[in-house]
C-alpha atoms as a PDB file:
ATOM      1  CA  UNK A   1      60.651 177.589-136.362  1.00  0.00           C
ATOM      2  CA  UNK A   2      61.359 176.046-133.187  1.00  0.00           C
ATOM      3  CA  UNK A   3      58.851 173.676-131.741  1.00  0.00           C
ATOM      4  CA  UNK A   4      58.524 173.796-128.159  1.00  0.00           C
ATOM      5  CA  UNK A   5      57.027 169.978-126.560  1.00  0.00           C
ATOM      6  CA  UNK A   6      53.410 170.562-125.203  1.00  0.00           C
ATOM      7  CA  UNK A   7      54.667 169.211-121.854  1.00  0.00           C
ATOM      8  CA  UNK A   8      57.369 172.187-121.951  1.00  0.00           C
ATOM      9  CA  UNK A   9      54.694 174.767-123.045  1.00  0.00           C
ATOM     10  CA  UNK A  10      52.571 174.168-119.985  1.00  0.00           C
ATOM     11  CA  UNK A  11      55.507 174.625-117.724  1.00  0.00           C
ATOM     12  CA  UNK A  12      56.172 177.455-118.870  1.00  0.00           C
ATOM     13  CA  UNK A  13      52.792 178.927-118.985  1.00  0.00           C
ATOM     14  CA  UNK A  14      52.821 177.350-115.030  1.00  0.00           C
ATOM     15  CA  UNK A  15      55.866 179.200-114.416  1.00  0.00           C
ATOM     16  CA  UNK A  16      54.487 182.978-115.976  1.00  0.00           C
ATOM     17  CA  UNK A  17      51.294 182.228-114.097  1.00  0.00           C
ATOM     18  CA  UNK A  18      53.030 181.711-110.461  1.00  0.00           C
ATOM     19  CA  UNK A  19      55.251 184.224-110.954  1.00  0.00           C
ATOM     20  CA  UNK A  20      51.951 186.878-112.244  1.00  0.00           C
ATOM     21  CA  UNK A  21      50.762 185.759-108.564  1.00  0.00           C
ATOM     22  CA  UNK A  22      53.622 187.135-106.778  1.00  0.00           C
ATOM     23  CA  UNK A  23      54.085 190.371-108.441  1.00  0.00           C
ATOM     24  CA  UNK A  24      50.159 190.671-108.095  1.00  0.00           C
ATOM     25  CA  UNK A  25      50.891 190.362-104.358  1.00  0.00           C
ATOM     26  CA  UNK A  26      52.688 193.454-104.229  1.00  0.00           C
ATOM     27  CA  UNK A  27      51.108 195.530-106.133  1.00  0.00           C
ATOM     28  CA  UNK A  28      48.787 198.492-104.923  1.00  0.00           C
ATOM     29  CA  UNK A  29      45.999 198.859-107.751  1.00  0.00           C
ATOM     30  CA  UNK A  30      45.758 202.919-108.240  1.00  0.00           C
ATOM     31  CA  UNK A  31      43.623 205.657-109.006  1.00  0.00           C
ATOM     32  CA  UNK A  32      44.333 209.176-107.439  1.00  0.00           C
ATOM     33  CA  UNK A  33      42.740 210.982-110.488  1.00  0.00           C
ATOM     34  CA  UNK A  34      40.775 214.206-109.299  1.00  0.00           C
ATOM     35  CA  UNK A  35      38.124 213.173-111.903  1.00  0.00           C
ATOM     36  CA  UNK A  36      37.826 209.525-110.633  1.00  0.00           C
ATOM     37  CA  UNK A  37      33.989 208.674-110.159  1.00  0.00           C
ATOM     38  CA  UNK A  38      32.067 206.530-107.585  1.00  0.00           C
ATOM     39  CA  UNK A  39      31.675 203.585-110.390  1.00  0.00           C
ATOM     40  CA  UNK A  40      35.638 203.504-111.665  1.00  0.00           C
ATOM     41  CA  UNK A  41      36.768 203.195-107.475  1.00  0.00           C
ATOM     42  CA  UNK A  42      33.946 200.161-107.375  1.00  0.00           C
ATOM     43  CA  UNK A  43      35.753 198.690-110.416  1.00  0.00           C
ATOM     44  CA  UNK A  44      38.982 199.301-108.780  1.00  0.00           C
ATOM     45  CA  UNK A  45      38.284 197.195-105.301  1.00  0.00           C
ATOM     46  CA  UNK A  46      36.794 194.708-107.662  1.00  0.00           C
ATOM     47  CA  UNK A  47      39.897 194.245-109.953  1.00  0.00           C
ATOM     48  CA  UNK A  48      42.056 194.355-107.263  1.00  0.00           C
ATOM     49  CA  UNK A  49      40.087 191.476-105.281  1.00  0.00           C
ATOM     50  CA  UNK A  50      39.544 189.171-108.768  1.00  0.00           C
ATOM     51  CA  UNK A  51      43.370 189.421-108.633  1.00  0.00           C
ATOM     52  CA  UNK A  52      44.578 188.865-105.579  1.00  0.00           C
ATOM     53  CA  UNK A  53      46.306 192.516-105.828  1.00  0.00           C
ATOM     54  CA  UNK A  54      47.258 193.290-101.949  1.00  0.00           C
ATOM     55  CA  UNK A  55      45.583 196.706-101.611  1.00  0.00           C
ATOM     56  CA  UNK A  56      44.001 199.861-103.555  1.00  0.00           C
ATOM     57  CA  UNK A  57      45.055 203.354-103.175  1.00  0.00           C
ATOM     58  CA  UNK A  58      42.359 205.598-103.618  1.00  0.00           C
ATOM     59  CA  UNK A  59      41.509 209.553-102.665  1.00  0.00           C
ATOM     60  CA  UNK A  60      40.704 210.026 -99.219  1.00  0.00           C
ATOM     61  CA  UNK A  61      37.384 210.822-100.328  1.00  0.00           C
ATOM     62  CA  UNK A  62      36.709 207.126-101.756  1.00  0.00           C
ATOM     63  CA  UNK A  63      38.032 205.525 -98.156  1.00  0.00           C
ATOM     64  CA  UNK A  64      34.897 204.746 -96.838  1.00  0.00           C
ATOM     65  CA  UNK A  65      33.289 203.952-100.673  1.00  0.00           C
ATOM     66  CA  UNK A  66      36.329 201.386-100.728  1.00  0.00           C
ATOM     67  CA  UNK A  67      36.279 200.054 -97.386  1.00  0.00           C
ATOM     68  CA  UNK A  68      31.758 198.674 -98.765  1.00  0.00           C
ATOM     69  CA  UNK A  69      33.158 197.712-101.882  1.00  0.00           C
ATOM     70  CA  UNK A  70      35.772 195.318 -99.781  1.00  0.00           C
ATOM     71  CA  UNK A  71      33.649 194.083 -97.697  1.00  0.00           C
ATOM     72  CA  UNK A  72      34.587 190.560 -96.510  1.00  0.00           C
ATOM     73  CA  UNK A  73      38.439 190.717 -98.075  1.00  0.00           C
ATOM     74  CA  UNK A  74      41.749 190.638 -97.909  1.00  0.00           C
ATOM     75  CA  UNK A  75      42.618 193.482-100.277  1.00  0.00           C
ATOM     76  CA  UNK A  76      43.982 196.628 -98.156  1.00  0.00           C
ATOM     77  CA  UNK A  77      42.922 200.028 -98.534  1.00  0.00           C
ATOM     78  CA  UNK A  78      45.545 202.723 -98.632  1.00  0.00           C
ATOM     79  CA  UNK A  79      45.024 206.816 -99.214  1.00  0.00           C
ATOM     80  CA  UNK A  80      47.259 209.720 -99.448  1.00  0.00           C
ATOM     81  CA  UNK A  81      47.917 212.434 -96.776  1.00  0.00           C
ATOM     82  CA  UNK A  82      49.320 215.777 -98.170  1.00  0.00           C
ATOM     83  CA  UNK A  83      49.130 214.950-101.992  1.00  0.00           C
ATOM     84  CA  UNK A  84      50.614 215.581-104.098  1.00  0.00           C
ATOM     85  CA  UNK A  85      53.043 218.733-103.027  1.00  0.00           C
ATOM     86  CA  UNK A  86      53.461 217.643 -99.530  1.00  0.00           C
ATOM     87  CA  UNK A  87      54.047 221.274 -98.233  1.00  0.00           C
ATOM     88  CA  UNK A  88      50.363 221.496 -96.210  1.00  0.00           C
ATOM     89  CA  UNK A  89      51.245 222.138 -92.886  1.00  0.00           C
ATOM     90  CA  UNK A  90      51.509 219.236 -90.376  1.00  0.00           C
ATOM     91  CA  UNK A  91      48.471 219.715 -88.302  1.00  0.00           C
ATOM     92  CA  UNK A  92      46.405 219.506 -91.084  1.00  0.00           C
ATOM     93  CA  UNK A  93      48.537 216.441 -92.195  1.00  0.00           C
ATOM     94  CA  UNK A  94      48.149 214.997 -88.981  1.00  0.00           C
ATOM     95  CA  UNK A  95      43.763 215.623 -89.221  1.00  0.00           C
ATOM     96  CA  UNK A  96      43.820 213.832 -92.496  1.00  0.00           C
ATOM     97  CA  UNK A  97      45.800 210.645 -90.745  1.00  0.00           C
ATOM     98  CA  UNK A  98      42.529 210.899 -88.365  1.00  0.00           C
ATOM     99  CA  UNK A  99      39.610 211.089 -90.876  1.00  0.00           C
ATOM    100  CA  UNK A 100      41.257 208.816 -92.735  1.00  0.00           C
ATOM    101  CA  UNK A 101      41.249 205.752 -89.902  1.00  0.00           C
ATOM    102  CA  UNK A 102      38.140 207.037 -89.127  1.00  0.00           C
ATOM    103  CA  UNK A 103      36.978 206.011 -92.732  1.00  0.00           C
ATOM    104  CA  UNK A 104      38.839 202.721 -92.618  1.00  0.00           C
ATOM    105  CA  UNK A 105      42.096 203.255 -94.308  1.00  0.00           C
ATOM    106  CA  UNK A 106      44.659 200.206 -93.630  1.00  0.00           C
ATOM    107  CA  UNK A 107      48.098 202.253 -94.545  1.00  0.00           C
ATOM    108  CA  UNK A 108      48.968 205.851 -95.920  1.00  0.00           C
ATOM    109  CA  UNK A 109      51.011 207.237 -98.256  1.00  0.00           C
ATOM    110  CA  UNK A 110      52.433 210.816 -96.621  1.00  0.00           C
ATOM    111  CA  UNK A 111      54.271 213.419 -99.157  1.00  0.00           C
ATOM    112  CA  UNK A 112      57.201 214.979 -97.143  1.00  0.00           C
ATOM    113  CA  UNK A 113      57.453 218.442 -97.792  1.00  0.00           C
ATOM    114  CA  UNK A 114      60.178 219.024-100.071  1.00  0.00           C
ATOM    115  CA  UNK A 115      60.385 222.557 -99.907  1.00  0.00           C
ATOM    116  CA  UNK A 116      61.634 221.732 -96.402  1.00  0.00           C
ATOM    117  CA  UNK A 117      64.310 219.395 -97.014  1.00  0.00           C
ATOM    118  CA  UNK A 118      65.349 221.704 -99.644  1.00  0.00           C
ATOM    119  CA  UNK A 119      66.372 223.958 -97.540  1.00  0.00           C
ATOM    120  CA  UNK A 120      67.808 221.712 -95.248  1.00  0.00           C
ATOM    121  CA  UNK A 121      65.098 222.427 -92.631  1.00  0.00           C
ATOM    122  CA  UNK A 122      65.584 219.048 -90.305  1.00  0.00           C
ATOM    123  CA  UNK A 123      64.153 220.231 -87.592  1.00  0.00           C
ATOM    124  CA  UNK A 124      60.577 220.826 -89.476  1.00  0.00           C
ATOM    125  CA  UNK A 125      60.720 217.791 -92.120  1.00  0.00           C
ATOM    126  CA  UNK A 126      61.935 215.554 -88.751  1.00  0.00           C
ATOM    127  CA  UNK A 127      58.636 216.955 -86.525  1.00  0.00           C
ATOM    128  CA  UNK A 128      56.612 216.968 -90.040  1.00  0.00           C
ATOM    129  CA  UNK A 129      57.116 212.839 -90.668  1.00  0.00           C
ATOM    130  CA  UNK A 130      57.106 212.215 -86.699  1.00  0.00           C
ATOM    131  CA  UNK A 131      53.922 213.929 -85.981  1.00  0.00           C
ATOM    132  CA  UNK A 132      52.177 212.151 -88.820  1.00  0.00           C
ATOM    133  CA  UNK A 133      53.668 208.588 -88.292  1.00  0.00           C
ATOM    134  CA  UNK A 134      52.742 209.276 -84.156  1.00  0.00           C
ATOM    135  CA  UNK A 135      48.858 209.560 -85.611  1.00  0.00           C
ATOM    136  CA  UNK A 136      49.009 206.388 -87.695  1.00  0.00           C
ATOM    137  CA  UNK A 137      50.797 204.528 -84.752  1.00  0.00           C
ATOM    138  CA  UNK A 138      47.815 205.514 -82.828  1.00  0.00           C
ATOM    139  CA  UNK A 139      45.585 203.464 -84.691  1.00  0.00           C
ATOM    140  CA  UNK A 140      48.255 200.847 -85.877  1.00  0.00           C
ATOM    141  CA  UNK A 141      48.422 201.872 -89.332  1.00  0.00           C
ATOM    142  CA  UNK A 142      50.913 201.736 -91.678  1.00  0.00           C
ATOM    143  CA  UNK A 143      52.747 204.596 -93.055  1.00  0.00           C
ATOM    144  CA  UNK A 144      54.636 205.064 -96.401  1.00  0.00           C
ATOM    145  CA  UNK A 145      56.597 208.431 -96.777  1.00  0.00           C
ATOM    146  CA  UNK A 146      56.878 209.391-100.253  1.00  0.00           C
ATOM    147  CA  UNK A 147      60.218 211.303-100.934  1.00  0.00           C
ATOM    148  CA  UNK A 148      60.065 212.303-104.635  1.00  0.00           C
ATOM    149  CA  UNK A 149      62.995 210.622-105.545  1.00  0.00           C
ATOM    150  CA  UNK A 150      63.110 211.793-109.367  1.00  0.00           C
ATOM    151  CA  UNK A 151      62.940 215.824-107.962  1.00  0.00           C
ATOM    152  CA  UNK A 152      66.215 214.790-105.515  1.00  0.00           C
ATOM    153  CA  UNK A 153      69.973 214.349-105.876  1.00  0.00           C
ATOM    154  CA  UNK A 154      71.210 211.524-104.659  1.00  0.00           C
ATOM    155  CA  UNK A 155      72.798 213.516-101.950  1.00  0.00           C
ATOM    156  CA  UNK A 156      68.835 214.830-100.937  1.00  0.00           C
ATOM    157  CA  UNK A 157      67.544 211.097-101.343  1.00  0.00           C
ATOM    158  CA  UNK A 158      70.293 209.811 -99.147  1.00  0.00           C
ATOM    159  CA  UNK A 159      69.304 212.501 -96.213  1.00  0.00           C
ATOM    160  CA  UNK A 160      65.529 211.599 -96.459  1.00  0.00           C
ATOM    161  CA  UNK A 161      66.147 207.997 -96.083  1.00  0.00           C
ATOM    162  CA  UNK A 162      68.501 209.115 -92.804  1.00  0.00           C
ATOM    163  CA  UNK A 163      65.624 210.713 -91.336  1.00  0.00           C
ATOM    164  CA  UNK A 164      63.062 207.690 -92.281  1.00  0.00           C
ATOM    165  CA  UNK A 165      65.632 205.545 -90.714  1.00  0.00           C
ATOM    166  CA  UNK A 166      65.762 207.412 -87.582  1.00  0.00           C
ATOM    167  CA  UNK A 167      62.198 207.441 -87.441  1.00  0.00           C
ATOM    168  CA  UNK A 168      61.487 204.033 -88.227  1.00  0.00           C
ATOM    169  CA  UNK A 169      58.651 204.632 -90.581  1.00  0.00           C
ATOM    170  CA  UNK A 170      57.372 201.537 -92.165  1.00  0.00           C
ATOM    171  CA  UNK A 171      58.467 202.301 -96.010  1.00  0.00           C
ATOM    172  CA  UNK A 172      60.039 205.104 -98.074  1.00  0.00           C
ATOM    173  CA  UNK A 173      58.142 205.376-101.423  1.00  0.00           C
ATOM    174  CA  UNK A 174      59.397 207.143-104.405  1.00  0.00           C
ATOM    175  CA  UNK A 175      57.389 209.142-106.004  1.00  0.00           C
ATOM    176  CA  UNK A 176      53.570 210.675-106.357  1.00  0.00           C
ATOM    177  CA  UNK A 177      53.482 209.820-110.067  1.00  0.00           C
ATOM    178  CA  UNK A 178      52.419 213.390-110.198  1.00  0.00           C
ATOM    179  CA  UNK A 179      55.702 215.428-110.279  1.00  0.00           C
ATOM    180  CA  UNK A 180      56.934 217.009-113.509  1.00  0.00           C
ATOM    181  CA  UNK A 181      60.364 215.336-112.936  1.00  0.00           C
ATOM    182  CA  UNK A 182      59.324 211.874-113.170  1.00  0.00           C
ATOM    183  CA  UNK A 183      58.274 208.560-111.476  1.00  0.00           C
ATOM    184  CA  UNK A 184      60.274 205.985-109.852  1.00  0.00           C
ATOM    185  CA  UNK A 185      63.499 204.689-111.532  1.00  0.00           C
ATOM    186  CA  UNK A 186      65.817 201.295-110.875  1.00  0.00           C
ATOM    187  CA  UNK A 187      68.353 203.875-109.803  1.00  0.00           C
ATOM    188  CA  UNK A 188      66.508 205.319-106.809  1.00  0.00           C
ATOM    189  CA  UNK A 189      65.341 202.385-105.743  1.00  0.00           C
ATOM    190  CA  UNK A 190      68.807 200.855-105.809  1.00  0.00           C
ATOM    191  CA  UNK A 191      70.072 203.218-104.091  1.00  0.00           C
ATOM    192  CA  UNK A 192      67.479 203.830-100.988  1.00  0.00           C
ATOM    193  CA  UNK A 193      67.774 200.050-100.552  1.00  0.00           C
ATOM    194  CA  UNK A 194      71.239 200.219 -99.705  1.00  0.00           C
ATOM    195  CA  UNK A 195      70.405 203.496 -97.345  1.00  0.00           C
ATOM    196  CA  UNK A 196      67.907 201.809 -95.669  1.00  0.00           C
ATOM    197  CA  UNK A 197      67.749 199.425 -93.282  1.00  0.00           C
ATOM    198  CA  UNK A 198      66.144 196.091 -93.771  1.00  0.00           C
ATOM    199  CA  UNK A 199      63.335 196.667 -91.607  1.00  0.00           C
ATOM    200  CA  UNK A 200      61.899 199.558 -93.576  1.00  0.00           C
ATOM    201  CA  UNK A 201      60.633 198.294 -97.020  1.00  0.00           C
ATOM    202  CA  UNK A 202      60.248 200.202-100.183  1.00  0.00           C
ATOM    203  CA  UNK A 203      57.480 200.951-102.230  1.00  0.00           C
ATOM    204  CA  UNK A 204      58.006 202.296-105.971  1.00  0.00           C
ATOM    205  CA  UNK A 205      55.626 204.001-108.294  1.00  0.00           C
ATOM    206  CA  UNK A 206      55.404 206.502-110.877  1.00  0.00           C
ATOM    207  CA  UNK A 207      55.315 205.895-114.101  1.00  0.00           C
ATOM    208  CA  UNK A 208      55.353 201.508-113.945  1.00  0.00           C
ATOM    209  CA  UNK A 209      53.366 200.804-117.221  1.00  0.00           C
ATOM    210  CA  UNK A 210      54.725 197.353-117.693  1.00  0.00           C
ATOM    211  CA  UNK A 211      55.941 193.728-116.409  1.00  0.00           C
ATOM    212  CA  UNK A 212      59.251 194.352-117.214  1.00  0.00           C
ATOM    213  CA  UNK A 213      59.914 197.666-115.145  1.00  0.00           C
ATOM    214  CA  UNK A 214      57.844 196.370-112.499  1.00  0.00           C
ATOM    215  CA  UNK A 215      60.166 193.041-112.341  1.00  0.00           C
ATOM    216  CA  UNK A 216      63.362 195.488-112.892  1.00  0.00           C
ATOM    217  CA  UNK A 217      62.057 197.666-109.483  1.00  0.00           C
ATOM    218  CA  UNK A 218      61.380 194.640-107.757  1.00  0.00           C
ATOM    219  CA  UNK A 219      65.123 193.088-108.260  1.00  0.00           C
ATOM    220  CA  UNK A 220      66.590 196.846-107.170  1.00  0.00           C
ATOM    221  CA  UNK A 221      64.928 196.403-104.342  1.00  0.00           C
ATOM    222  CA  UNK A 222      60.997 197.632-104.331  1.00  0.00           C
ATOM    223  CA  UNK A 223      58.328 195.131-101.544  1.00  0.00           C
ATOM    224  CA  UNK A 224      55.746 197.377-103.275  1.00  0.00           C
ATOM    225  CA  UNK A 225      54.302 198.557-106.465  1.00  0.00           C
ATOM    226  CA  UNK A 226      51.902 201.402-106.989  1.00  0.00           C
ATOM    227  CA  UNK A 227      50.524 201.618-110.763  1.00  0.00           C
ATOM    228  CA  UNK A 228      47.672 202.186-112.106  1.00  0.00           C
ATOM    229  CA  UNK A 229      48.299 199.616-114.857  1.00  0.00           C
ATOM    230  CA  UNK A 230      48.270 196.252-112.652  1.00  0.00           C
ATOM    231  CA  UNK A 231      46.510 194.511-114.992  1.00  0.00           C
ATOM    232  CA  UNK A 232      48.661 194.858-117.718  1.00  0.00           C
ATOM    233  CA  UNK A 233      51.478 194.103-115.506  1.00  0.00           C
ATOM    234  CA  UNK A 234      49.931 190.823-114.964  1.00  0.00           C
ATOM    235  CA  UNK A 235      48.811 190.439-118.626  1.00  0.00           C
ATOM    236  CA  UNK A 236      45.603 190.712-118.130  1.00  0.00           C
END
């Protein structure tokens, strides 16, 4: 058995505890369940303010529920527009960006519609984002557009970044969490860092049960984390 000196122990416990308080920074504390009740989205905002979590994603139907339960702090509230598919048409895309501000949202996560840059179809996924990132500009709110990296080639995942570039959204996110092909990976996040520009930041989720992949997404390249498992990430 090694014997570490009590003096060394505490630095190290020092050490895990800063470092807990930086990934806890960037993480978005989650719950998009259809099921999710009034009580679990209070015990949400409350987690997420005991730990200094930057923000909760919740359904648009818990934005205004969120926004009284974070009364008086810092923690930001961020909601989904055309989740989880992404192929609702863009004026109805566009109403949700409205009824969300209206209900106090502070950023938005927007699904592009994949079907559309499946096909190539520029023209529509380019007026699609635009139209939707003109309505959060409006109001000065952030937007996040969610590619579905796992459900892409890197060839796909290298022409929705293009267009996100051109666009200047304020980050490229990965995934829903939702799609049958997966979550967010070290690979895809890798790779849309070195598509993107620095001034467009990424978030990653899907799928991040743990410290360790959180810390792995983070070093590829992630300013974000979505999970619903922050707590365990920062072993509590």
């Amino acid at each position: 058995m090694i014997l570490v000196p009590a003096e060394a122990g505490r630095n190290i416990n020092i050490a895990m505890a800063k470092h807990n308080e930086e990934i806890a920074k960037k993480i978005e504390h989650t719950l998009l369940k259809s099921d999710a009740l009034e009580g679990d989205i209070k015990a949400l905002c409350e987690e997420a303010q005991a730990n200094n979590f930057f923000g909760v994603c919740v359904p648009p139907y818990y934005i205004h529920k969120a926004k009284l339960f974070l009364a008086n702090s810092d923690v930001k509230i961020i909601s989904v527009v055309g989740f989880p598919m992404g192929y609702t048409s863009t004026s109805a895309k566009v109403e949700e960006v409205k009824k969300a501000v209206n209900d106090g949202v502070d950023e938005l996560d927007m699904v592009i519609n994949i079907a559309a840059l499946k096909n190539n179809d520029f023209k529509f996924l380019r007026n699609d984002i635009d139209s939707v990132l003109t309505a959060a500009r409006w109001s000065n709110k952030v937007l996040k557009v969610i590619i579905e990296s796992a459900a892409l080639s890197d060839e796909e995942i290298e022409k929705a970044c293009a267009l996100c570039a051109e666009l200047q959204v304020d980050f490229v996110k990965t995934s829903t969490g939702l799609h049958p092909a997966g979550g967010a990976s070290e690979k895809a996040v890798a790779l849309m860092r070195e598509l993107l520009p620095k001034s467009i930041k990424i978030k990653a989720s899907g799928g991040i049960k743990d410290a360790a992949f959180a810390n792995k997404l983070i070093a590829a390249g992630a300013d974000r984390i979505g999970t619903s498992s922050g707590l365990k990430i920062i072993g509590k």
